[in-house]
C-alpha atoms as a PDB file:
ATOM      1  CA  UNK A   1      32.314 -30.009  56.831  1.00  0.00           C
ATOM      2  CA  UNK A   2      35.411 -28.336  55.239  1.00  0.00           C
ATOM      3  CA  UNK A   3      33.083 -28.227  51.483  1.00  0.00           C
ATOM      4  CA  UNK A   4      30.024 -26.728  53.521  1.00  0.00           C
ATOM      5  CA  UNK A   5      32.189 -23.796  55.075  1.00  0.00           C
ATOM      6  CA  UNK A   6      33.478 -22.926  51.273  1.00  0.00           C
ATOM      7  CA  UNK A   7      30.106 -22.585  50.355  1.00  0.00           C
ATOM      8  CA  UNK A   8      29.463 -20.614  53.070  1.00  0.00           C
ATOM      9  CA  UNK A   9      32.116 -18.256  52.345  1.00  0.00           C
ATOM     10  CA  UNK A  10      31.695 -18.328  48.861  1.00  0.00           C
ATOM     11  CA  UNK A  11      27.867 -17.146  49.345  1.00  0.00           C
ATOM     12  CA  UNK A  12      29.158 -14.254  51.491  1.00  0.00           C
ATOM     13  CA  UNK A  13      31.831 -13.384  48.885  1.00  0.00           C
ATOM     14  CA  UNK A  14      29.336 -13.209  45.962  1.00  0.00           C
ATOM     15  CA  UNK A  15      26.446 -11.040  48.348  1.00  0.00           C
ATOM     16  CA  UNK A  16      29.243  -9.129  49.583  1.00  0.00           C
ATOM     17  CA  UNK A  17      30.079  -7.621  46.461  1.00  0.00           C
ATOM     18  CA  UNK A  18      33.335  -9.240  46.261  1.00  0.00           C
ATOM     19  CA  UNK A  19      33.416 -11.069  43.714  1.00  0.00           C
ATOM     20  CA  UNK A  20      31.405 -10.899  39.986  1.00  0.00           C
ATOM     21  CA  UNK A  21      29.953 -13.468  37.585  1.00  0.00           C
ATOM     22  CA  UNK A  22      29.172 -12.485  34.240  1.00  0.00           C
ATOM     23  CA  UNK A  23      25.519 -13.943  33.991  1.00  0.00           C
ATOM     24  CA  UNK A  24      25.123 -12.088  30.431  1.00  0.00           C
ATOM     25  CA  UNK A  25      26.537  -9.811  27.795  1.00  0.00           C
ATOM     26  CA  UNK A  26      28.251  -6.319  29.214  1.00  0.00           C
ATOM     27  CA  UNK A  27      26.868  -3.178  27.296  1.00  0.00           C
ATOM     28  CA  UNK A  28      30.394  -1.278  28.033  1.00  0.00           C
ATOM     29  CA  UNK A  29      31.762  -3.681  25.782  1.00  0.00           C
ATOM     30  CA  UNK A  30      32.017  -2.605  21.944  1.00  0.00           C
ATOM     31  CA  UNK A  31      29.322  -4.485  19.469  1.00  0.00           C
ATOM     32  CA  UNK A  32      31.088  -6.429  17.430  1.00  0.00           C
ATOM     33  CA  UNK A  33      29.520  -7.288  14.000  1.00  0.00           C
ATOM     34  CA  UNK A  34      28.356 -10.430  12.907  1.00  0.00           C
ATOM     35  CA  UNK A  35      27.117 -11.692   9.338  1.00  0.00           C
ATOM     36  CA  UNK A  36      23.871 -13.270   9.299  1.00  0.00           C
ATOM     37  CA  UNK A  37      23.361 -14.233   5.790  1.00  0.00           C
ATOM     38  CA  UNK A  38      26.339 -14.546   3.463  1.00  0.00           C
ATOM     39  CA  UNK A  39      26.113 -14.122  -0.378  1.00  0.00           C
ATOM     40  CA  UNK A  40      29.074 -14.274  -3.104  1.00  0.00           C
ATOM     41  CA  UNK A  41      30.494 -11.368  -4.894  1.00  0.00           C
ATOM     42  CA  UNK A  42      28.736  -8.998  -2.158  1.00  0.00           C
ATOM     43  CA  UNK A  43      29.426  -4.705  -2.950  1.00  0.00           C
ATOM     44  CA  UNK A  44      28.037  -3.789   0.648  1.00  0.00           C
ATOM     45  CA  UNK A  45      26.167  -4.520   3.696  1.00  0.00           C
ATOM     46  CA  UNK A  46      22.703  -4.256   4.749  1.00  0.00           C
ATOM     47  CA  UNK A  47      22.808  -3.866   8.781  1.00  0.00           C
ATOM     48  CA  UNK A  48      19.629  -5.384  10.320  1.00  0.00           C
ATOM     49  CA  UNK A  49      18.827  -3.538  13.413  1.00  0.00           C
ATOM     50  CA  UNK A  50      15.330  -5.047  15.714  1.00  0.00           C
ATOM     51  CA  UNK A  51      13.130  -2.386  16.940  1.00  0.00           C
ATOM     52  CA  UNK A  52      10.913  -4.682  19.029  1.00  0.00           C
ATOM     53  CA  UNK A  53       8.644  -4.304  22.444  1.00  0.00           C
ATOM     54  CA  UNK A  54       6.918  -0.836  23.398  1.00  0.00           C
ATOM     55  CA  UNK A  55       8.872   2.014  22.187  1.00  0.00           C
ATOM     56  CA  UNK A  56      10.578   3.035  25.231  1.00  0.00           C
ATOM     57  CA  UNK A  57      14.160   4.006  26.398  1.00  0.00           C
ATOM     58  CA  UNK A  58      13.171   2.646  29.429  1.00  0.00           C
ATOM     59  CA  UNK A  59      15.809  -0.009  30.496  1.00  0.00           C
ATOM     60  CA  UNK A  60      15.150  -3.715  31.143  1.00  0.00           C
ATOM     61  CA  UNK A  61      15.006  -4.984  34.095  1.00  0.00           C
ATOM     62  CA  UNK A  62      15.652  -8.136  35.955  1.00  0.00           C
ATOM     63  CA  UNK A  63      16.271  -9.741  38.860  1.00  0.00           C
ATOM     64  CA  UNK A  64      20.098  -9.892  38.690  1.00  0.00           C
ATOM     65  CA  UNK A  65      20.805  -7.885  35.483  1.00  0.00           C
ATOM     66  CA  UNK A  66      19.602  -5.144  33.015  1.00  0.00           C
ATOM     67  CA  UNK A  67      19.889  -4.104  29.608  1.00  0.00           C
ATOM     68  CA  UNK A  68      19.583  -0.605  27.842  1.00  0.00           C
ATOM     69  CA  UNK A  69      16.103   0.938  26.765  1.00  0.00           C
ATOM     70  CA  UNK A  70      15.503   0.009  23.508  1.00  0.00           C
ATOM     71  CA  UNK A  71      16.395   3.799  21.992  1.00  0.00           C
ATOM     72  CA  UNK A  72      19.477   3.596  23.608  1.00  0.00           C
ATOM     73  CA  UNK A  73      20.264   0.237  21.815  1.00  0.00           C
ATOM     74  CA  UNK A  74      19.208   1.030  18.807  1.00  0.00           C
ATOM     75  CA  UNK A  75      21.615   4.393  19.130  1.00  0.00           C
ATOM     76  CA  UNK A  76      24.270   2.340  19.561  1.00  0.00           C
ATOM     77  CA  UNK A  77      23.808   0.466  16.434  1.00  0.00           C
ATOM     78  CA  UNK A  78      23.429   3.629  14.507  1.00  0.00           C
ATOM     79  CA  UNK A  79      26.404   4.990  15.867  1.00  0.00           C
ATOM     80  CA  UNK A  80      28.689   2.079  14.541  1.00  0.00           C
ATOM     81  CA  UNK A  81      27.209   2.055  10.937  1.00  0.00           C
ATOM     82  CA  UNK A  82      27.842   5.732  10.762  1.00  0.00           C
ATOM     83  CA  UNK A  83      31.402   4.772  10.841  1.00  0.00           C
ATOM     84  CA  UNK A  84      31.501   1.596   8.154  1.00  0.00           C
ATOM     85  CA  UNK A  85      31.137   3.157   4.055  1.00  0.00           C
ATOM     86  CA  UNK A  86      30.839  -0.467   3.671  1.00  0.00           C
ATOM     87  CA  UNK A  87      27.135  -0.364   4.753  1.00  0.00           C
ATOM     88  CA  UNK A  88      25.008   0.700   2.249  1.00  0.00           C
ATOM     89  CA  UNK A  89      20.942   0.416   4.413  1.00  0.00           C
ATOM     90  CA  UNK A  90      19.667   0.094   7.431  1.00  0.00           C
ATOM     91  CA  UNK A  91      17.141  -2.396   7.452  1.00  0.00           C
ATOM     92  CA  UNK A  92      14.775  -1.990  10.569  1.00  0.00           C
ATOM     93  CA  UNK A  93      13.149  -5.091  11.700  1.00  0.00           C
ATOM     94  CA  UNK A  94      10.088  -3.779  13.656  1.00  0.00           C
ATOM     95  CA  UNK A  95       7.869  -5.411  15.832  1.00  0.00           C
ATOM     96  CA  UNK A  96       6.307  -2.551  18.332  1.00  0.00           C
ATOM     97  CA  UNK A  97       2.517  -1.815  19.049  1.00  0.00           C
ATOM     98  CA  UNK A  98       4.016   1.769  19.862  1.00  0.00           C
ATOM     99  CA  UNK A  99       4.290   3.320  22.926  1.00  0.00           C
ATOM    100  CA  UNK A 100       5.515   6.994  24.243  1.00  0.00           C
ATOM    101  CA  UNK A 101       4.793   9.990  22.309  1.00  0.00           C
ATOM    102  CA  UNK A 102       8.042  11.807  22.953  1.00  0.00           C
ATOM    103  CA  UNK A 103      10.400   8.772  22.552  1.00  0.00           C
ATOM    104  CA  UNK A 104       8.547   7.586  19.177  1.00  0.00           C
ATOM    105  CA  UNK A 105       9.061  11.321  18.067  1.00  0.00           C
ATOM    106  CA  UNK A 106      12.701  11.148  19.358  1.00  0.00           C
ATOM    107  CA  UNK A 107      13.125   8.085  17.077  1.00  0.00           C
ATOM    108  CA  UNK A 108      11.728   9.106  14.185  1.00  0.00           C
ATOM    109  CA  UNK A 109      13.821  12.664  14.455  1.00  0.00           C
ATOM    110  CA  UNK A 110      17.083  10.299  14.760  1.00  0.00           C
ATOM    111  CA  UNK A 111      16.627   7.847  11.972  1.00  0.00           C
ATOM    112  CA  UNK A 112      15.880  11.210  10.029  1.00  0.00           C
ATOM    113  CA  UNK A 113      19.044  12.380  11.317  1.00  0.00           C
ATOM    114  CA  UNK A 114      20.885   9.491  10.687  1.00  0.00           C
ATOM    115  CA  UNK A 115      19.859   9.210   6.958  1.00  0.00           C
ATOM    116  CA  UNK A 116      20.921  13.121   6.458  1.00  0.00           C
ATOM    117  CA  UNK A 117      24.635  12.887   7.326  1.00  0.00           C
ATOM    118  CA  UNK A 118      25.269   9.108   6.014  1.00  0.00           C
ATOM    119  CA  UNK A 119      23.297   8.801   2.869  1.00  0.00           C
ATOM    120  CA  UNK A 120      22.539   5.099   4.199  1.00  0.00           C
ATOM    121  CA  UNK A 121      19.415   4.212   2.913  1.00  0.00           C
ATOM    122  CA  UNK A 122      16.448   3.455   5.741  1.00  0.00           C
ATOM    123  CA  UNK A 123      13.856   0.185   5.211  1.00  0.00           C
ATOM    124  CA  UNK A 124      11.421  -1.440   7.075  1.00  0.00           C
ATOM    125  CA  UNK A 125      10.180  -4.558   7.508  1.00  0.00           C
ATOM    126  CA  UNK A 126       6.888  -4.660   9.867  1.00  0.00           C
ATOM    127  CA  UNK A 127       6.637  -7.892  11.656  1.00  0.00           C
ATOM    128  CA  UNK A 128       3.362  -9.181  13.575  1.00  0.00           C
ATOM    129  CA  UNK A 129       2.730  -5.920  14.139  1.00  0.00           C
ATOM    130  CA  UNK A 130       3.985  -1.993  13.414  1.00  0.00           C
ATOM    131  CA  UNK A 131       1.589   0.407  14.871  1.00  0.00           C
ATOM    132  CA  UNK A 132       0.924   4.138  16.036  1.00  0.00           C
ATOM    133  CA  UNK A 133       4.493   4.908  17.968  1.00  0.00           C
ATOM    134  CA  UNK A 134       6.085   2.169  15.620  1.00  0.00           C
ATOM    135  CA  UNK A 135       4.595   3.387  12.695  1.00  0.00           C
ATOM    136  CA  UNK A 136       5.303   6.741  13.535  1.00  0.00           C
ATOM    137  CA  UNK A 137       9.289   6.261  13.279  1.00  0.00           C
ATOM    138  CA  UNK A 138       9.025   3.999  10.386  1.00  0.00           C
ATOM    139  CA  UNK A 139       8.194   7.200   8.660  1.00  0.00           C
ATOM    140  CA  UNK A 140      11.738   7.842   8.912  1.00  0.00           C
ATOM    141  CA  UNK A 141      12.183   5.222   5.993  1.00  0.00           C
ATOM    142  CA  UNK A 142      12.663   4.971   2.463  1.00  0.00           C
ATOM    143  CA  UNK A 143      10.841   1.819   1.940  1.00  0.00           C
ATOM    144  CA  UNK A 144       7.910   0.341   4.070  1.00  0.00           C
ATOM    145  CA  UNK A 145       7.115  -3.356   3.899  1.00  0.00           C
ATOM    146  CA  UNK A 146       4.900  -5.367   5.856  1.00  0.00           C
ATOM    147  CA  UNK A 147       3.916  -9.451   5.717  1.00  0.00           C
ATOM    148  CA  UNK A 148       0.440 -10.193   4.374  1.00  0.00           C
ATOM    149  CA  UNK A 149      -0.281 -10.583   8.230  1.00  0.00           C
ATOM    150  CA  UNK A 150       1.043  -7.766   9.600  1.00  0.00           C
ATOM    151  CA  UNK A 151      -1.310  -5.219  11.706  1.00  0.00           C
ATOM    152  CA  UNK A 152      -0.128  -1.419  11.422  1.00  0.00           C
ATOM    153  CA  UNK A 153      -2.015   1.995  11.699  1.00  0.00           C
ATOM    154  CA  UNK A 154      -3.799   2.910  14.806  1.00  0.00           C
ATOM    155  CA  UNK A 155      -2.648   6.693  13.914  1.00  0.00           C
ATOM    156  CA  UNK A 156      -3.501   8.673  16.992  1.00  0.00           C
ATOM    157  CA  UNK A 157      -2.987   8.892  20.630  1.00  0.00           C
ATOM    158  CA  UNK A 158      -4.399   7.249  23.688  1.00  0.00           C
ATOM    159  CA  UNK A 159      -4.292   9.300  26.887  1.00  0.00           C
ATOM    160  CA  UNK A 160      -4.673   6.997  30.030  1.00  0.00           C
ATOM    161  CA  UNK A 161      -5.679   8.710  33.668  1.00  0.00           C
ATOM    162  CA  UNK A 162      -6.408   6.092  36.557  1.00  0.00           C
ATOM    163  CA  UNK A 163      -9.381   7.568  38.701  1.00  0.00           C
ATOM    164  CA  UNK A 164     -10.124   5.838  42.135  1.00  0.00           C
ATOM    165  CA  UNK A 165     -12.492   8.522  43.249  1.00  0.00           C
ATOM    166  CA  UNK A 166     -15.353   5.522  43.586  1.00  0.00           C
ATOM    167  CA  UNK A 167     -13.148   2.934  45.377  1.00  0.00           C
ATOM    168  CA  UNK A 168     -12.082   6.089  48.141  1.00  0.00           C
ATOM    169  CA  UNK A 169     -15.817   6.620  48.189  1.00  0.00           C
ATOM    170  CA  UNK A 170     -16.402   3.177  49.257  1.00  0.00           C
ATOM    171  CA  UNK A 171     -13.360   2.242  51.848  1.00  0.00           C
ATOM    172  CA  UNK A 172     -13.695   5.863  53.163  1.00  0.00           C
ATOM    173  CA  UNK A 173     -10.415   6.946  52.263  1.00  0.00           C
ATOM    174  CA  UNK A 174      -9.769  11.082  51.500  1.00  0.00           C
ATOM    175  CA  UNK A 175      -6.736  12.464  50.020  1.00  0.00           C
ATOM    176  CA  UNK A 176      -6.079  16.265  50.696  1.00  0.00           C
ATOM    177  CA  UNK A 177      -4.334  18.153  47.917  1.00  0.00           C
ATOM    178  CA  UNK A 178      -2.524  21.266  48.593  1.00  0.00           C
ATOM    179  CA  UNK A 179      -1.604  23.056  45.158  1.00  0.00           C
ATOM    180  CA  UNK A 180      -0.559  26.652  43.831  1.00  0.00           C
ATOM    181  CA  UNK A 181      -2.709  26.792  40.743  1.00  0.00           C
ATOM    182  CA  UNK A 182      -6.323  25.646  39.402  1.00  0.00           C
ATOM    183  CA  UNK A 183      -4.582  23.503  37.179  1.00  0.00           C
ATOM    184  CA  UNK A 184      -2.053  22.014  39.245  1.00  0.00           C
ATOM    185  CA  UNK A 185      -3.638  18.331  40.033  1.00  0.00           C
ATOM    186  CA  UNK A 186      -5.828  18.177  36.147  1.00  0.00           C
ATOM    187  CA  UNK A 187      -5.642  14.881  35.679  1.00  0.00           C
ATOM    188  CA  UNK A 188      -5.326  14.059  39.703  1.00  0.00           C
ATOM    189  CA  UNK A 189      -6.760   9.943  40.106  1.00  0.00           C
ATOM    190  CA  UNK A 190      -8.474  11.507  43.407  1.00  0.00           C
ATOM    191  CA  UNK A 191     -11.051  13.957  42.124  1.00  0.00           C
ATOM    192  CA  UNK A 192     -13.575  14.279  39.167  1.00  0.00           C
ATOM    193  CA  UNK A 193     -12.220  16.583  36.470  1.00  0.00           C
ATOM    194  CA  UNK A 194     -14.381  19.731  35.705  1.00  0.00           C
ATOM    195  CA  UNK A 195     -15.442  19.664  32.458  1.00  0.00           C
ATOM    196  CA  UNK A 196     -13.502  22.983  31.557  1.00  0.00           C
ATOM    197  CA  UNK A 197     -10.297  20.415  32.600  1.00  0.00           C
ATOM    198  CA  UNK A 198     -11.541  17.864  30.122  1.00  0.00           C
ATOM    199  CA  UNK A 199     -11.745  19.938  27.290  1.00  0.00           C
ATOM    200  CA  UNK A 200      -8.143  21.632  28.383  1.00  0.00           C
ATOM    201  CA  UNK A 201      -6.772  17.614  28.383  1.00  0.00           C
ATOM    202  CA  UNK A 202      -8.610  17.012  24.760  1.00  0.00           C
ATOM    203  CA  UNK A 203      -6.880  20.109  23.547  1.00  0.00           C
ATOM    204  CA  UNK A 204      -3.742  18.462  24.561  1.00  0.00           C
ATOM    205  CA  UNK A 205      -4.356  15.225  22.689  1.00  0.00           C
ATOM    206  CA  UNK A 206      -5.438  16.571  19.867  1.00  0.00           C
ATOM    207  CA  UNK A 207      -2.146  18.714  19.411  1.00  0.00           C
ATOM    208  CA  UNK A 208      -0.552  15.700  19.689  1.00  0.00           C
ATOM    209  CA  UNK A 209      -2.716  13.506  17.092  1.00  0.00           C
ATOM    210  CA  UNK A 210      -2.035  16.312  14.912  1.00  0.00           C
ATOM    211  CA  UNK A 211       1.831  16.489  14.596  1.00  0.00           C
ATOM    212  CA  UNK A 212       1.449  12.745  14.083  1.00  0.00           C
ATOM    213  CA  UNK A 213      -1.324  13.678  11.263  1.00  0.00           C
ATOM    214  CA  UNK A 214       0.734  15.990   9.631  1.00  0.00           C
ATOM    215  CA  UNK A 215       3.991  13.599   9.176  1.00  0.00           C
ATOM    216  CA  UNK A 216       1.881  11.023   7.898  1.00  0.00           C
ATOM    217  CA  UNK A 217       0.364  12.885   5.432  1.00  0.00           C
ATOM    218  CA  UNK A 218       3.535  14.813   4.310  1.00  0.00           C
ATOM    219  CA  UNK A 219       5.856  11.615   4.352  1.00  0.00           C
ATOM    220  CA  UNK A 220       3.621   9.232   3.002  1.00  0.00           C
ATOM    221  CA  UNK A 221       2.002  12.364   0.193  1.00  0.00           C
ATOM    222  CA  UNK A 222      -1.728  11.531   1.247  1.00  0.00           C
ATOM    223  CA  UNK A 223      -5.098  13.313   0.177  1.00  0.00           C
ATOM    224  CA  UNK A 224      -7.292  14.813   2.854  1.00  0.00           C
ATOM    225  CA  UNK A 225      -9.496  12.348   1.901  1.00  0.00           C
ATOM    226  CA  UNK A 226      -7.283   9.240   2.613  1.00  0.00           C
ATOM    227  CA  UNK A 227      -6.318  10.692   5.736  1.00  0.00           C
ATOM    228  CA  UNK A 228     -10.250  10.449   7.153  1.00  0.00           C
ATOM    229  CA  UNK A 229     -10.078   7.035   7.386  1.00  0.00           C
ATOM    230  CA  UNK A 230      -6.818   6.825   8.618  1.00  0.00           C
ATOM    231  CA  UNK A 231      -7.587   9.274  11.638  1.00  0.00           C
ATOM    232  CA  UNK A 232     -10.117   6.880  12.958  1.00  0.00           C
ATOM    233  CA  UNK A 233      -6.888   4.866  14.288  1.00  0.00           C
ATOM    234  CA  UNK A 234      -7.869   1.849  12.594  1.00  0.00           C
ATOM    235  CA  UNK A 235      -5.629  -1.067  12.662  1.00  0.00           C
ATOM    236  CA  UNK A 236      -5.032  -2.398   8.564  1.00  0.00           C
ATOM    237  CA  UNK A 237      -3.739  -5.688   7.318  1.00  0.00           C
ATOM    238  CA  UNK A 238      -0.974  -5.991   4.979  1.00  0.00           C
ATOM    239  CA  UNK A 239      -2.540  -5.298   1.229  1.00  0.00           C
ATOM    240  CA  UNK A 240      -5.137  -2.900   2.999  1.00  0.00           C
ATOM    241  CA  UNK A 241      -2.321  -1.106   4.354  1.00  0.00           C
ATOM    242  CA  UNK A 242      -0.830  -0.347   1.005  1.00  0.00           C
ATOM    243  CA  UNK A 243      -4.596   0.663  -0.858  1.00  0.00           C
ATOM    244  CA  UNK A 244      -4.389   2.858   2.441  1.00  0.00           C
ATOM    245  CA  UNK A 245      -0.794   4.700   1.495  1.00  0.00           C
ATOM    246  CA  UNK A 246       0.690   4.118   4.833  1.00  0.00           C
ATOM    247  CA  UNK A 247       3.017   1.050   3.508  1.00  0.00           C
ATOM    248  CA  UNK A 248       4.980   0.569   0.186  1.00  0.00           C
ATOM    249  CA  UNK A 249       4.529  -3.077  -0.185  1.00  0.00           C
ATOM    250  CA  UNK A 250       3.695  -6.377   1.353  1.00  0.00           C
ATOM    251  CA  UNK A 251       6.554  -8.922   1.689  1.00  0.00           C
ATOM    252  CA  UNK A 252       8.949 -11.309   3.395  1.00  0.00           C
ATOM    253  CA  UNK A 253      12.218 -10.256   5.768  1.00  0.00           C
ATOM    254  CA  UNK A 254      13.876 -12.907   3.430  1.00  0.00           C
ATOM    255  CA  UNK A 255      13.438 -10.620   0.286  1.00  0.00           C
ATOM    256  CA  UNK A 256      13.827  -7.697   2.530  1.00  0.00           C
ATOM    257  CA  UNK A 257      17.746  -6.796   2.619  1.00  0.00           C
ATOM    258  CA  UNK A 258      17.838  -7.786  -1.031  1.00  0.00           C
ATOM    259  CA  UNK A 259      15.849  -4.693  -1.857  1.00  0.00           C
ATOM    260  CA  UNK A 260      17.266  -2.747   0.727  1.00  0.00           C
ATOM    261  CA  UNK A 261      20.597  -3.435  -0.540  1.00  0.00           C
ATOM    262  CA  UNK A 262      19.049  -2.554  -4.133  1.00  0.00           C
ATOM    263  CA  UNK A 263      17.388   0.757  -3.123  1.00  0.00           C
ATOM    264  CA  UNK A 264      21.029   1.851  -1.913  1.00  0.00           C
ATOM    265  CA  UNK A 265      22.573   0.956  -5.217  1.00  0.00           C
ATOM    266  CA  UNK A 266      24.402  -1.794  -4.759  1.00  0.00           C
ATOM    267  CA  UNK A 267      24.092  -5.364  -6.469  1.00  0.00           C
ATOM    268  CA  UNK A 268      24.810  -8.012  -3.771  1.00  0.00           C
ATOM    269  CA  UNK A 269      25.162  -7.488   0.061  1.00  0.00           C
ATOM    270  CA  UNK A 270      25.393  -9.303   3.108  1.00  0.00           C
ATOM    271  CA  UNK A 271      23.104  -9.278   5.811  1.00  0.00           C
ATOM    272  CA  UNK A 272      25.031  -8.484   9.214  1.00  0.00           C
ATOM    273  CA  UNK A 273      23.839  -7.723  12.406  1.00  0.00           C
ATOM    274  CA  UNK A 274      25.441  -5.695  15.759  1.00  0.00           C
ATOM    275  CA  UNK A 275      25.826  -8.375  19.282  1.00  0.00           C
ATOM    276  CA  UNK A 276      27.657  -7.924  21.852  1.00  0.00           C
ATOM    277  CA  UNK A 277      28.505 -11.385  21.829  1.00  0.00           C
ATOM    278  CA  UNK A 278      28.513 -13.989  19.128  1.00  0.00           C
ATOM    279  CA  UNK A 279      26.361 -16.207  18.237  1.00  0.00           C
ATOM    280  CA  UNK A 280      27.120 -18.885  15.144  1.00  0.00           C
ATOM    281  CA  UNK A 281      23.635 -20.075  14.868  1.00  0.00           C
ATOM    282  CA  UNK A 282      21.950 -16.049  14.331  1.00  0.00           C
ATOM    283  CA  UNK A 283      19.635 -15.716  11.310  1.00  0.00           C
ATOM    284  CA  UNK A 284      17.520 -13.097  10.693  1.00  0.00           C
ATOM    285  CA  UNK A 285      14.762 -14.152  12.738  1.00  0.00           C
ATOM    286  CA  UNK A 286      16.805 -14.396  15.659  1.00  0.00           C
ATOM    287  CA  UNK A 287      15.491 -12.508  18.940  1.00  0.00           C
ATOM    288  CA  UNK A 288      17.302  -9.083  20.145  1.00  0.00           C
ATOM    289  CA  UNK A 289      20.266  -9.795  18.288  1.00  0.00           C
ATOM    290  CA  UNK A 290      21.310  -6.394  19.568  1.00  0.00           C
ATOM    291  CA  UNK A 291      21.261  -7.684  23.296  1.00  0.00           C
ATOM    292  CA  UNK A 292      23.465 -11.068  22.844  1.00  0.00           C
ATOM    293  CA  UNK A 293      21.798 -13.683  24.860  1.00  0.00           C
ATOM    294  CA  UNK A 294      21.300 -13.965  28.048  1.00  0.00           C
ATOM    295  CA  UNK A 295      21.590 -17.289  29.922  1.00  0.00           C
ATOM    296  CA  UNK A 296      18.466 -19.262  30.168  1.00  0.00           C
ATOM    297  CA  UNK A 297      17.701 -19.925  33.901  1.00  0.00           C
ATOM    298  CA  UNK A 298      17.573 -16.281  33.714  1.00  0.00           C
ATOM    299  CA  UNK A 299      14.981 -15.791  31.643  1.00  0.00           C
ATOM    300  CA  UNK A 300      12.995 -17.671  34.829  1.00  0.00           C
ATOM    301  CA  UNK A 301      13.039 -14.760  36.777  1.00  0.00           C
ATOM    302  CA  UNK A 302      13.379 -11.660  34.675  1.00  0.00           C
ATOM    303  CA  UNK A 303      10.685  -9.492  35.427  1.00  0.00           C
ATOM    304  CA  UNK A 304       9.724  -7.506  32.584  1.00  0.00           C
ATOM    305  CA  UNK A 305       7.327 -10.270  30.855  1.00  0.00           C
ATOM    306  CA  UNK A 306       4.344  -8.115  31.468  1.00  0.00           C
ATOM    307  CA  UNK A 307       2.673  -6.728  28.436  1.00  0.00           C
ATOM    308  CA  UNK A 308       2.985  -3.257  27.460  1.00  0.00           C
ATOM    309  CA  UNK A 309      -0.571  -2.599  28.435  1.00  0.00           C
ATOM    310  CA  UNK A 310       0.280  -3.488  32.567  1.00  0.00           C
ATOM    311  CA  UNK A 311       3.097  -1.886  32.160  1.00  0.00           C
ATOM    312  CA  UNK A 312       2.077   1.516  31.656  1.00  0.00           C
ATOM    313  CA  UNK A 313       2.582   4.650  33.764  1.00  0.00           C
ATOM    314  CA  UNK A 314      -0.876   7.231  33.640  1.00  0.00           C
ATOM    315  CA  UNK A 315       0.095   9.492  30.197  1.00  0.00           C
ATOM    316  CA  UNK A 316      -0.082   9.910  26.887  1.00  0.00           C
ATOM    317  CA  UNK A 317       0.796   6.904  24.025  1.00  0.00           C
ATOM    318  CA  UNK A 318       0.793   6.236  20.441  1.00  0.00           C
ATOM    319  CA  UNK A 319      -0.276   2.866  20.871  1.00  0.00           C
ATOM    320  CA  UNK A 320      -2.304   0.102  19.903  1.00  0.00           C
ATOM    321  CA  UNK A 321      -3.723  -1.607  22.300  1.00  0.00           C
ATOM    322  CA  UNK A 322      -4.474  -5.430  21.491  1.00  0.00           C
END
């Protein structure tokens, strides 16, 4: 009787807020760096940061915990190496479909930033896939590789708006919309749009298509003519991408921080990584280094699993949708 009234109490404690267990890393806490792969007579550091999932500063959600968006993290990471002379690149490990248009651009404008006032060189390595938003930012780089596998492009942008006129034409339901100008509701999921509205929207888009247009084809130096294709948002495979001009070269991530650490002049560097706790069995295929790890049982009830598809709120992406 006496253990089943400490549980009792201890219950209340926890749901009263008086009392708090750590159930995985705390982002207050500084990153502390940790070296992935080791070599002898090393001159400098390549710093592996992940850029994986939709691009998003959204936070993560879970049940009983949360973790930064993933431009916040990635900010972080930055932050640190601006401080260290001792690393030489950035090597960004990317694995992204894409996702908002201001956040991608927000990247991209950073890692530009970033390369200005350090002098650290910038490379990427593309993963499964690097495309439209993800893309976008790797423009930021010096150096573009992707695995022979690797699915990148989709250069454009994808405007999604729900309508449910038919379904509140079939269960009878009306929604009255008070507004203060013609243009108020464009867009609104509870009316047709005119098509004056339609080609205001399209006029939108394309604005939008065509700041990502014009970065491509400055950054990368294309021809007119090599951007035609590439405006069609077609996805391209590894050696395709490079006869495109969008990537530099098709490779492995285990060749990839030699050559980063090459491009930024030094000889031999080690391959380190930002956690906020340590792990001694990280390599450079480990997941969100960036995040630590969070206990398993959690992982049972976290609840942003969904792909980035379900996940999406009615607006404009640079995103590939698989």
């Amino acid at each position: 009787m006496f253990k089943k009234s400490v549980m009792v109490l201890l219950g209340a404690s926890l749901l009263s807020g008086c009392a708090t267990i750590k159930l995985g890393p705390s982002y207050d806490e500084p990153l502390k760096e940790q070296v992935v792969a080791k070599v002898d007579g090393s001159d400098g550091k390549v710093l592996m940061i992940p850029v994986e999932g939709a691009i998003s500063n959204e936070p993560s959600k879970g049940f009983l915990d949360s973790s930064p968006g993933l431009l916040d993290k990635v900010m972080m990471q930055l932050r640190r190496a601006e401080k260290d002379d001792d690393i030489k690149a950035v090597l960004l490990k990317v694995n992204s479909p894409g996702g908002g248009v201001t956040t991608s651009d927000i990247f991209y404008h950073e890692l530009k930033s970033f390369k200005k006032r350090t002098g650290k060189a910038l490379y990427v390595q593309m993963m499964d896939v690097g495309a439209s938003g993800a893309y976008y930012l790797s423009l930021a780089a010096d150096h573009i590789q992707v695995h022979p596998t690797t699915l990148t492009g989709s250069v454009g942008v994808i405007t999604i708006l729900p309508n449910v006129v038919g379904l509140s034409d079939k269960i009878g339901v009306e929604v009255k919309t008070y507004k203060t100008g013609p243009n108020k509701d464009t867009g609104s999921p509870f009316r047709r749009m005119t098509p004056e509205e339609n080609t205001y929207l399209q006029g939108l888009i394309d604005e939008m298509a065509n700041r990502f247009y014009g970065l491509v084809k400055t950054e990368r130096g294309l021809t007119d003519q090599q951007m035609a294709s590439i405006k069609t948002a077609k996805v391209y495979l590894g050696k395709d991408a490079v006869q495109a001009g969008l990537v530099d070269s098709v490779g492995y991530l285990s060749g990839a921080s030699k050559q980063a650490c090459q491009m930024a002049g030094a000889k031999r560097c080690d391959l380190v990584t930002y956690r906020f706790d340590a792990n001694v069995n990280a390599n450079a295929y480990s997941p969100n280094m960036a995040n630590g790890r969070v206990a398993p049982e959690m992982n049972l009830i976290r609840t942003n699993l969904l792909s980035p598809l379900t996940e999406l709120r009615p607006g404009s992406y640079y995103l590939y949708l698989e």
